[in-house]
N, C-alpha and C. Protein backbone atom coordinates (compact mmCIF):
# COMPACT_ATOMS: atom_id res chain seq x y z
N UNK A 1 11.25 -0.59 13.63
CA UNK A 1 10.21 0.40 13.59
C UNK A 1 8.94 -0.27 13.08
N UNK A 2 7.90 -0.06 13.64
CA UNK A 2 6.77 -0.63 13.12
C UNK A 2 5.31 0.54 13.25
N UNK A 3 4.83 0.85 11.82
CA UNK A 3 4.03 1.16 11.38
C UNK A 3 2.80 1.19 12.35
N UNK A 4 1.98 2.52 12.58
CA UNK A 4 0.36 2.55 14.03
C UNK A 4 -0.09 3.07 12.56
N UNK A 5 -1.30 2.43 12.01
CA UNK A 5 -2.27 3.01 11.25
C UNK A 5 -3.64 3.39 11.82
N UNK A 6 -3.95 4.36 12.00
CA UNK A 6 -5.32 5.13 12.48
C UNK A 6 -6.44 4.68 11.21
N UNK A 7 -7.66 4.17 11.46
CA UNK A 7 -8.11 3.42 10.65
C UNK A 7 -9.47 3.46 11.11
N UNK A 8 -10.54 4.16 10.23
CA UNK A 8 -12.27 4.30 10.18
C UNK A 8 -12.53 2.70 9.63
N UNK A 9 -12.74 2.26 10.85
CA UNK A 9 -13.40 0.38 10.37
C UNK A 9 -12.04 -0.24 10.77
N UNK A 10 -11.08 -0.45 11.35
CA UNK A 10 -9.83 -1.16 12.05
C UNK A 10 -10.44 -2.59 11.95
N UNK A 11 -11.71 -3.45 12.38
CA UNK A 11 -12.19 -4.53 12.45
C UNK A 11 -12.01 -4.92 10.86
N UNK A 12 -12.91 -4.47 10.28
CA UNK A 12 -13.36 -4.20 8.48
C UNK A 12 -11.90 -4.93 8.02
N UNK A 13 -10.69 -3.37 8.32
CA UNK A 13 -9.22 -3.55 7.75
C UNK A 13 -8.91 -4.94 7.94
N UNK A 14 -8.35 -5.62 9.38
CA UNK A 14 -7.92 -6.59 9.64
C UNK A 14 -8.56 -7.41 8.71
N UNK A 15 -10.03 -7.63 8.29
CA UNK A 15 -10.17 -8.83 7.60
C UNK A 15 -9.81 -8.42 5.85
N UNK A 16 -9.85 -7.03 5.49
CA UNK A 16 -9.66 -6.71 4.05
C UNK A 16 -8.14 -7.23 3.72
N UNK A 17 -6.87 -6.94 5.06
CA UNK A 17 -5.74 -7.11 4.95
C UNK A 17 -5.50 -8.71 5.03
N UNK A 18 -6.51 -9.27 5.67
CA UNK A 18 -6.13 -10.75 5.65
C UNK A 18 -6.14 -11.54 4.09
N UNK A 19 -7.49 -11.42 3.83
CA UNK A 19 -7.88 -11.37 2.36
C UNK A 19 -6.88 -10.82 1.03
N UNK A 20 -6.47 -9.62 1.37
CA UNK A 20 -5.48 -8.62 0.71
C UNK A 20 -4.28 -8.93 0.36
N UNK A 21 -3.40 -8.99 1.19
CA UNK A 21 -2.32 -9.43 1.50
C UNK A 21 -1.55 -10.64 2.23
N UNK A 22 -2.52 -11.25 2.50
CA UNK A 22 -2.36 -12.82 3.63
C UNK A 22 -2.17 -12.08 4.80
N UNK A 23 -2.31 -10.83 5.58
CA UNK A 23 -1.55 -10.82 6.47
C UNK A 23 -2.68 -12.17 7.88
N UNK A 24 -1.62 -11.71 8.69
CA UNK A 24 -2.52 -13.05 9.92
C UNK A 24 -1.94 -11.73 11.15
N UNK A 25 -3.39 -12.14 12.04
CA UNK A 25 -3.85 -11.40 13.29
C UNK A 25 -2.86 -12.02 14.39
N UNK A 26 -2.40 -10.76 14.95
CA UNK A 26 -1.35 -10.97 16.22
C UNK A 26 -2.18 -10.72 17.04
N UNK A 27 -3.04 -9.50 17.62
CA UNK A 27 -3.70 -9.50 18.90
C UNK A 27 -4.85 -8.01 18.60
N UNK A 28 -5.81 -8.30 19.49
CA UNK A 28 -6.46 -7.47 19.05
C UNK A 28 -7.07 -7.32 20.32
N UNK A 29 -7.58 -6.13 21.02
CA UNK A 29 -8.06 -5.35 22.20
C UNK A 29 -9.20 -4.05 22.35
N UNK A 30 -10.43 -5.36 21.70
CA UNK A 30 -11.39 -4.47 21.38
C UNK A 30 -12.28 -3.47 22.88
N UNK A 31 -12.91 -2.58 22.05
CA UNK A 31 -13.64 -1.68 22.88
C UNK A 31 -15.11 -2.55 23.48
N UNK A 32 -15.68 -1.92 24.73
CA UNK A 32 -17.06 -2.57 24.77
C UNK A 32 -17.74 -2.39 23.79
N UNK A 33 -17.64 -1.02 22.78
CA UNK A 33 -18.71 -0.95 21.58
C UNK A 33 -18.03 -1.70 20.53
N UNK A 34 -16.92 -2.64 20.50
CA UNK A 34 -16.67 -3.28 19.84
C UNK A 34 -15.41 -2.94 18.60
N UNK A 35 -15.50 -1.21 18.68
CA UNK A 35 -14.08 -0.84 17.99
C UNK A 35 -13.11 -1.30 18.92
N UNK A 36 -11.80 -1.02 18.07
CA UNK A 36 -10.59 -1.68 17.71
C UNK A 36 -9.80 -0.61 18.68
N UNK A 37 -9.77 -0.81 20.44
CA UNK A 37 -8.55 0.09 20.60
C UNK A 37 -7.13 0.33 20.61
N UNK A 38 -6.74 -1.39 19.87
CA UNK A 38 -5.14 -1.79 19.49
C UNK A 38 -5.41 -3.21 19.01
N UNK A 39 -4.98 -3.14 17.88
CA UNK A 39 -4.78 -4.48 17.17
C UNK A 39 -3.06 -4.64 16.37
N UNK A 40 -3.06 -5.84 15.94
CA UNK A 40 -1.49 -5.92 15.19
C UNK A 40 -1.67 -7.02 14.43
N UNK A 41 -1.24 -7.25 13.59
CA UNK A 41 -0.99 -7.89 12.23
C UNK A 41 0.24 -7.97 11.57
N UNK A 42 0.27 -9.45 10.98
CA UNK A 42 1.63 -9.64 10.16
C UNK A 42 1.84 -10.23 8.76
N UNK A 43 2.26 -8.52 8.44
CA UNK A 43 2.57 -9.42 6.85
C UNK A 43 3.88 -9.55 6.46
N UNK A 44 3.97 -11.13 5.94
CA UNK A 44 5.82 -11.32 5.84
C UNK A 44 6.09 -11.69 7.38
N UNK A 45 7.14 -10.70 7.85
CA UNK A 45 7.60 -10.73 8.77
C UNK A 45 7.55 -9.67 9.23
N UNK A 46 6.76 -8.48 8.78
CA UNK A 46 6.22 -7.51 9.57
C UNK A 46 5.14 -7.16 10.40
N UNK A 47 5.30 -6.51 11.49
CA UNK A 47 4.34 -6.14 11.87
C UNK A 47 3.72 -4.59 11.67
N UNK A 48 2.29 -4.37 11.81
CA UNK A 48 1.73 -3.47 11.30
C UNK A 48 0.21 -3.47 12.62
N UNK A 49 0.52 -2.03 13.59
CA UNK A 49 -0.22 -2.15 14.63
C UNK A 49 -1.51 -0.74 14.09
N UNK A 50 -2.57 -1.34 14.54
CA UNK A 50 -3.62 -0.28 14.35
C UNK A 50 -4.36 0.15 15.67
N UNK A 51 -5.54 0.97 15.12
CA UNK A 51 -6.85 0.87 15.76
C UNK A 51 -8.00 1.78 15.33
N UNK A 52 -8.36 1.97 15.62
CA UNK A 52 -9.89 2.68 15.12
C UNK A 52 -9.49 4.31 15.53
N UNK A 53 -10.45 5.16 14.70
CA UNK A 53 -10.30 6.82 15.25
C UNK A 53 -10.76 7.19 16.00
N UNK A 54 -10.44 7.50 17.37
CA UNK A 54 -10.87 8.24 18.37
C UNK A 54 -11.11 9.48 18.69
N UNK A 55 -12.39 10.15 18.61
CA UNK A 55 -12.55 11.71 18.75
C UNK A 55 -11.83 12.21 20.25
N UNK A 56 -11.16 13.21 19.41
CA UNK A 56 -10.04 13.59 20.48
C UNK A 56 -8.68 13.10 20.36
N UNK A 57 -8.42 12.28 19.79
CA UNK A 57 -7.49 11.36 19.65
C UNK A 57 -6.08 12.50 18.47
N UNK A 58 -5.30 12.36 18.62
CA UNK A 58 -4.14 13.20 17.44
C UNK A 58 -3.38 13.04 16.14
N UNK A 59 -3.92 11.51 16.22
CA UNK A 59 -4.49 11.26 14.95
C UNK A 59 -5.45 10.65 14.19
N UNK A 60 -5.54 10.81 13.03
CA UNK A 60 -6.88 10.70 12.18
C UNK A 60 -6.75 9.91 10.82
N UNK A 61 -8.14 9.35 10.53
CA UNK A 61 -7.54 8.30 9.29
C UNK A 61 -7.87 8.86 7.97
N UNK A 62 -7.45 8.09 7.36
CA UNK A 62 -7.30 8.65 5.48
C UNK A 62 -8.76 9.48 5.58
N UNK A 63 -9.70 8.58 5.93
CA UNK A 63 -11.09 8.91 4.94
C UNK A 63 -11.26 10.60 6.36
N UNK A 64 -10.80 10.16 7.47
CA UNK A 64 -10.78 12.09 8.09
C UNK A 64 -10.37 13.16 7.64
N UNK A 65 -9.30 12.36 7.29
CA UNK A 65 -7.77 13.56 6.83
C UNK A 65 -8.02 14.05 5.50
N UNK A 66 -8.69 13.43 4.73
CA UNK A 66 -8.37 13.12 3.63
C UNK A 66 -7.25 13.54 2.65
N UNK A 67 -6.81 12.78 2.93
CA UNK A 67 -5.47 11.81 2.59
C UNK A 67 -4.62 11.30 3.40
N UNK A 68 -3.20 10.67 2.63
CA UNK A 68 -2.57 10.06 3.84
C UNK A 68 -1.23 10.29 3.16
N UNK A 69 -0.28 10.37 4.58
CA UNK A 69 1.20 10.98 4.59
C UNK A 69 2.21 9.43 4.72
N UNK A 70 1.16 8.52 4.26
CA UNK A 70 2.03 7.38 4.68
C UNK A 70 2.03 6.59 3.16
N UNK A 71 2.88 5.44 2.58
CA UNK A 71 2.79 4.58 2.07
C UNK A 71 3.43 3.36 2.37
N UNK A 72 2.72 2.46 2.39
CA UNK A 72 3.20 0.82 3.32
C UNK A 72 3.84 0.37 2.12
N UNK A 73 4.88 -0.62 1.89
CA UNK A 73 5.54 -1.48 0.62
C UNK A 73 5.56 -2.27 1.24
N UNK A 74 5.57 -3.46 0.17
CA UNK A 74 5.44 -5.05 0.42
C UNK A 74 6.30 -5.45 -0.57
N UNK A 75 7.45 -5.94 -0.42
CA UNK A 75 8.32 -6.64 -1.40
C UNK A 75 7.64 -7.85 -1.63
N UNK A 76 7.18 -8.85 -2.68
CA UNK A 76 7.22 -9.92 -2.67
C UNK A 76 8.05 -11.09 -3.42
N UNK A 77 8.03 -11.97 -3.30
CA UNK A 77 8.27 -12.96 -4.44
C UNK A 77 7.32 -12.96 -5.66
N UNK A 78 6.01 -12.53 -5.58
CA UNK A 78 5.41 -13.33 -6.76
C UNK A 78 4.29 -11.64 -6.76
N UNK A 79 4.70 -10.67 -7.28
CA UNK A 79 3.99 -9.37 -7.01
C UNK A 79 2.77 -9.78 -7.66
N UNK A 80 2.33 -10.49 -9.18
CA UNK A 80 1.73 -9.88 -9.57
C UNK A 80 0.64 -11.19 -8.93
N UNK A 81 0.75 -12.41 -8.08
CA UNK A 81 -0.25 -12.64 -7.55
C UNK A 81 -0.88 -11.93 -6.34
N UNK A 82 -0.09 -11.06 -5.97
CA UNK A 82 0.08 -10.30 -4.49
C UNK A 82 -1.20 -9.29 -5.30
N UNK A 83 -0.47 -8.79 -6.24
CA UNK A 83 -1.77 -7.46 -6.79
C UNK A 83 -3.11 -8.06 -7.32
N UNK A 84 -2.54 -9.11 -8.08
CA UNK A 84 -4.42 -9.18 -7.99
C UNK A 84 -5.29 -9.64 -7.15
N UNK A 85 -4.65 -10.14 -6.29
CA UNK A 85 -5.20 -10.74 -4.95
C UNK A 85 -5.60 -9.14 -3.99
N UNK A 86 -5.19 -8.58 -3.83
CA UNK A 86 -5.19 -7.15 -3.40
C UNK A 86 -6.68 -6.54 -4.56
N UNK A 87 -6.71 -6.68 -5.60
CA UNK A 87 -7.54 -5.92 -6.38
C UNK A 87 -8.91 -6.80 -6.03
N UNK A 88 -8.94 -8.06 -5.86
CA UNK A 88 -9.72 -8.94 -6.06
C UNK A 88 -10.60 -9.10 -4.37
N UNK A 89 -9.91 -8.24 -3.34
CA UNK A 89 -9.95 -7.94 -1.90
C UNK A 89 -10.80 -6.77 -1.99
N UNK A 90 -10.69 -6.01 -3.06
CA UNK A 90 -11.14 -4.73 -2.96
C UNK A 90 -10.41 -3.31 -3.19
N UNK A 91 -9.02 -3.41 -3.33
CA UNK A 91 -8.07 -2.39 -3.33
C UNK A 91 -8.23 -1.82 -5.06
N UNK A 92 -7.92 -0.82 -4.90
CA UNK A 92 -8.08 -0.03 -6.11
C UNK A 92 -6.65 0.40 -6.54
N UNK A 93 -6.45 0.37 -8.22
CA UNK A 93 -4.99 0.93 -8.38
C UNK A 93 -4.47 2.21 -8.37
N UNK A 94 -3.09 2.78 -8.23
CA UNK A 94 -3.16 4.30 -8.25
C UNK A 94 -2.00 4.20 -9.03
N UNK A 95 -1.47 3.09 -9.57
CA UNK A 95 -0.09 3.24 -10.06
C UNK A 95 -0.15 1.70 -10.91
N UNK A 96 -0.57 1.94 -12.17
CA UNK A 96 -0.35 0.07 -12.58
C UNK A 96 1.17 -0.56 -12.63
N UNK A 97 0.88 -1.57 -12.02
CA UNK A 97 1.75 -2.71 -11.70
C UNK A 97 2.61 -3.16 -13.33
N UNK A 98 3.76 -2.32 -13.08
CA UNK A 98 4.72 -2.44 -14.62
C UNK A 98 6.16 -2.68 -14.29
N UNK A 99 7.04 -3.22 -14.76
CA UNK A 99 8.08 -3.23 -15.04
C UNK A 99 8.76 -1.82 -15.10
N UNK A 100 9.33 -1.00 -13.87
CA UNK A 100 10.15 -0.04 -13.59
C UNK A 100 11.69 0.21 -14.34
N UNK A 101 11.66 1.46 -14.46
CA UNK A 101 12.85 1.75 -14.79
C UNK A 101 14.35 1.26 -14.10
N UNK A 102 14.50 1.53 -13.01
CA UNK A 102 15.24 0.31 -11.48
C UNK A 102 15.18 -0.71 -11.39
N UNK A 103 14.76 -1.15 -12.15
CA UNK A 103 14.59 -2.82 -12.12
C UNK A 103 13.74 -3.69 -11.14
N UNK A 104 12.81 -3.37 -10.66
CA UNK A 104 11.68 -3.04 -10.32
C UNK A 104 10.38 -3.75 -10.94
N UNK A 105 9.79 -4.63 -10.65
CA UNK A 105 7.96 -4.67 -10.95
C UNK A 105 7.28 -3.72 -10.32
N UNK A 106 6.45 -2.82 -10.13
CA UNK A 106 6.09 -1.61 -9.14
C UNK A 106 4.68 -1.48 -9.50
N UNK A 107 4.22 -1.22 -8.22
CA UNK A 107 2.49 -0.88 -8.37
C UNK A 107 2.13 -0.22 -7.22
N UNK A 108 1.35 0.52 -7.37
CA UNK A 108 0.65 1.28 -6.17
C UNK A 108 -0.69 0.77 -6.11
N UNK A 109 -1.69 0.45 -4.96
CA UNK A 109 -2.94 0.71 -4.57
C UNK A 109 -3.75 1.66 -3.53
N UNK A 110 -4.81 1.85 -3.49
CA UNK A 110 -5.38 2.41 -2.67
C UNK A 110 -6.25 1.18 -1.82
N UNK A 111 -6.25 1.09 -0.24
CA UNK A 111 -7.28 0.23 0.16
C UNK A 111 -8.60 0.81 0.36
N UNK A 112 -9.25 0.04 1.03
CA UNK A 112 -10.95 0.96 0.92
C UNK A 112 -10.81 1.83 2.43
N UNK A 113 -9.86 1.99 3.18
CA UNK A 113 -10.00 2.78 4.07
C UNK A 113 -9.03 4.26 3.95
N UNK A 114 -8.55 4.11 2.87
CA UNK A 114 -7.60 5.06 2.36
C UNK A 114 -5.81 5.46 2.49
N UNK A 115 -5.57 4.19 2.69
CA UNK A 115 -4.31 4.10 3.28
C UNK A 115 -3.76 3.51 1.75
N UNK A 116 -2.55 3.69 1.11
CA UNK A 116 -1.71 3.33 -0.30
C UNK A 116 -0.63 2.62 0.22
N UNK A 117 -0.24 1.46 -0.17
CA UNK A 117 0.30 0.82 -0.86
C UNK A 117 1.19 0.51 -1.84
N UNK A 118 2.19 0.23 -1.77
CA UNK A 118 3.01 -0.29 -2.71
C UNK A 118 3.42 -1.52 -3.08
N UNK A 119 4.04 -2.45 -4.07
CA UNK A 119 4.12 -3.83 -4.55
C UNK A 119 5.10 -3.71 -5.05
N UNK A 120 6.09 -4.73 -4.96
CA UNK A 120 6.86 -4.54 -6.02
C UNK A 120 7.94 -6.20 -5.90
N UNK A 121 8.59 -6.48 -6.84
CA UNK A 121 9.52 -7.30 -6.65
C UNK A 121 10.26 -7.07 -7.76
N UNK A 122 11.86 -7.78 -7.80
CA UNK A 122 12.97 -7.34 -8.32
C UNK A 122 12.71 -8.17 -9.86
N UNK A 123 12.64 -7.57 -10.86
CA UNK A 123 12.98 -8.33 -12.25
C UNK A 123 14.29 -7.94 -12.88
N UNK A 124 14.18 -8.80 -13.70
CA UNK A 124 15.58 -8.59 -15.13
C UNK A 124 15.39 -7.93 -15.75
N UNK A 125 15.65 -6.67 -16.65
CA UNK A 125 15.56 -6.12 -17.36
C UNK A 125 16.92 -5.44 -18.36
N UNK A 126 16.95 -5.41 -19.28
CA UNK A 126 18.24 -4.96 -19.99
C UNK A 126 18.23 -3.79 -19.81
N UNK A 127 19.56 -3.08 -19.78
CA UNK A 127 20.07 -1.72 -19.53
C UNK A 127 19.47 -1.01 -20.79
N UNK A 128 18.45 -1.11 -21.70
CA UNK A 128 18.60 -0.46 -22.86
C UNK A 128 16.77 -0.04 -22.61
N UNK A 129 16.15 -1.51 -22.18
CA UNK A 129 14.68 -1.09 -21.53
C UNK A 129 14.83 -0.19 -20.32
N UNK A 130 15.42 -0.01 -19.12
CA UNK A 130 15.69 1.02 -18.12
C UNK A 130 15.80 2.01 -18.69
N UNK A 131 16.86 1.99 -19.43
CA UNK A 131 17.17 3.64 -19.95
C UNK A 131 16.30 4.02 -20.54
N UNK A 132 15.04 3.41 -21.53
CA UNK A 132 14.13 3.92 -22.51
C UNK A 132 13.11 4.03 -21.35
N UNK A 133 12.62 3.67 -20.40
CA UNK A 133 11.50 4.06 -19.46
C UNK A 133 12.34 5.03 -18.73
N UNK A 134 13.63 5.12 -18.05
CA UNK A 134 13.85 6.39 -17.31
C UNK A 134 13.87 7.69 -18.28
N UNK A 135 14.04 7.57 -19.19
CA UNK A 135 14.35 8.79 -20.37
C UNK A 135 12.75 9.14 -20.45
N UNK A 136 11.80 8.22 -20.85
CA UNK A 136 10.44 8.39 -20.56
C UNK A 136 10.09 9.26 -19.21
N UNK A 137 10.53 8.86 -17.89
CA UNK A 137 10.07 9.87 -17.00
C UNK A 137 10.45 11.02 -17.02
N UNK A 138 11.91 10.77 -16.96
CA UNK A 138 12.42 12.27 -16.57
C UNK A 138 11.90 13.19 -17.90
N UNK A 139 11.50 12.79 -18.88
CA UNK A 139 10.86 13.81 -20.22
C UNK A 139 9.88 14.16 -19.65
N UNK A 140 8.69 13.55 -18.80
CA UNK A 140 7.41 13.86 -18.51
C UNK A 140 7.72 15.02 -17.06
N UNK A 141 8.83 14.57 -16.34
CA UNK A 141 9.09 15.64 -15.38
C UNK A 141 9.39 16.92 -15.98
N UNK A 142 10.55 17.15 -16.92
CA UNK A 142 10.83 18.05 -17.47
C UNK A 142 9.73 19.05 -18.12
N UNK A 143 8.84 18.48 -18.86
CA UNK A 143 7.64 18.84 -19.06
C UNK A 143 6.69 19.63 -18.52
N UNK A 144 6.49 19.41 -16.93
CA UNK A 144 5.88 19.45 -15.84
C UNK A 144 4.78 18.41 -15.72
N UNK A 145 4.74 17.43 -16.06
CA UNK A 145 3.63 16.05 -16.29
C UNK A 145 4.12 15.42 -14.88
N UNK A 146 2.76 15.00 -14.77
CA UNK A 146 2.96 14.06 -13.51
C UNK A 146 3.31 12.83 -13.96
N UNK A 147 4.80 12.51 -14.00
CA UNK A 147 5.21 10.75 -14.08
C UNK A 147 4.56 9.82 -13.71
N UNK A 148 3.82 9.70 -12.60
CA UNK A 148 3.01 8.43 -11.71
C UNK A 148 2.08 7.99 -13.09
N UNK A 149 2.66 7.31 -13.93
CA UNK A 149 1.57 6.77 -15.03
C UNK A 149 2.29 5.48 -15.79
N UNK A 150 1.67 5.32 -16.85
CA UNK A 150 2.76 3.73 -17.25
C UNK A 150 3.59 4.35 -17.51
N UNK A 151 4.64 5.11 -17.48
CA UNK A 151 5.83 5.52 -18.40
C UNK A 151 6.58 5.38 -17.26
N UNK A 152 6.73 4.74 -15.68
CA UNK A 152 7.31 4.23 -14.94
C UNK A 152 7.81 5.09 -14.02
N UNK A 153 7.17 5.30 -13.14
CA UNK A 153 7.51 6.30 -12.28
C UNK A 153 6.80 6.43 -10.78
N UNK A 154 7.18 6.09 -9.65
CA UNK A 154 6.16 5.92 -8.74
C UNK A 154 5.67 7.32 -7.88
C-alpha cells in the first residue's frame, strides 16, 4: 500500500521532504503551469506518491481541509537525528520526541504543508520506567486531559 498525499506546493514538499527526511525523487510529471500532477518519493524503502490540489479534484490538502485524517511514521535507526533534521527543514513539533511508555522513542511533527508525522525508534527501557509513564497517561485519560504531552502518549 502506498500513501497519495494531496499537497498545496507538491514542488515546495518534494524539496522540504528531501531536506526533512532524506527522502530522494522517483518521478515527477509536472503541469505546463508547472504544478505537480504526480510525483513519488522514497523514504527508506518507501514510497510516498503526491501531487498538487486540483479544483474539482476529491481531494484536498491539509492547509484546504484544514486538517488531516492521515499520519505518515518513519521508523528509524537514529530518531533523534531524523527529528532534528526534520525541525531544522522546517517541521514543527506536535508531540516532543521522548522515551514512550512501549518502549518506544516517539515524536510527532507537523510539516509546513500540514500533513503530521511521526518518529520513532525502539529503545531499552526498564519495566518500572514504562509502568511509571503508562500509569502517567492513563491518569491524564481518566481525568479527561489530553495525554498527547510529555507524560507519553501519542
Amino acid at each position: 500500500m502506498t500513501p497519495y498525499l494531496v499537497i498545496d506546493g507538491a514542488s515546495k514538499a518534494i524539496e522540504f521532504y528531501k531536506r526533512a527526511f532524506g527522502a530522494k525523487e522517483v518521478n515527477r510529471s509536472p503541469m505546463p503551469d508547472g504544478s505537480i500532477m504526480h510525483a513519488a518519493i522514497r523514504i527508506g524503502d518507501s514510497i510516498i506518491m503526491m501531487s498538487d490540489e486540483f479544483p474539482g479534484g476529491d481531494s484536498k490538502s491539509p492547509t484546504s481541509a484544514g486538517s488531516t485524517t492521515v499520519n505518515l511514521h518513519i521508523n528509524s535507526k537514529d530518531v533523534d537525528k531524523l527529528w532534528n533534521q526534520a525541525l531544522n527543514a522546517g517541521a514543527k513539533p506536535t508531540l516532543p520526541l521522548e522515551n514512550q511508555f512501549w518502549g518506544e522513542r516517539y515524536g510527532k511533527l507537523q510539516d509546513p504543508f500540514g500533513h503530521i508525522w511521526s518518529v520513532s525508534m525502539p529503545v531499552k527501557m526498564s519495566e518500572k520506567e514504562k509502568e511509571a509513564k503508562r500509569q502517567a497517561a492513563f491518569a491524564m485519560m481518566g481525568a479527561g486531559e489530553e495525554p498527547a504531552s510529555e507524560k507519553g502518549w501519542p
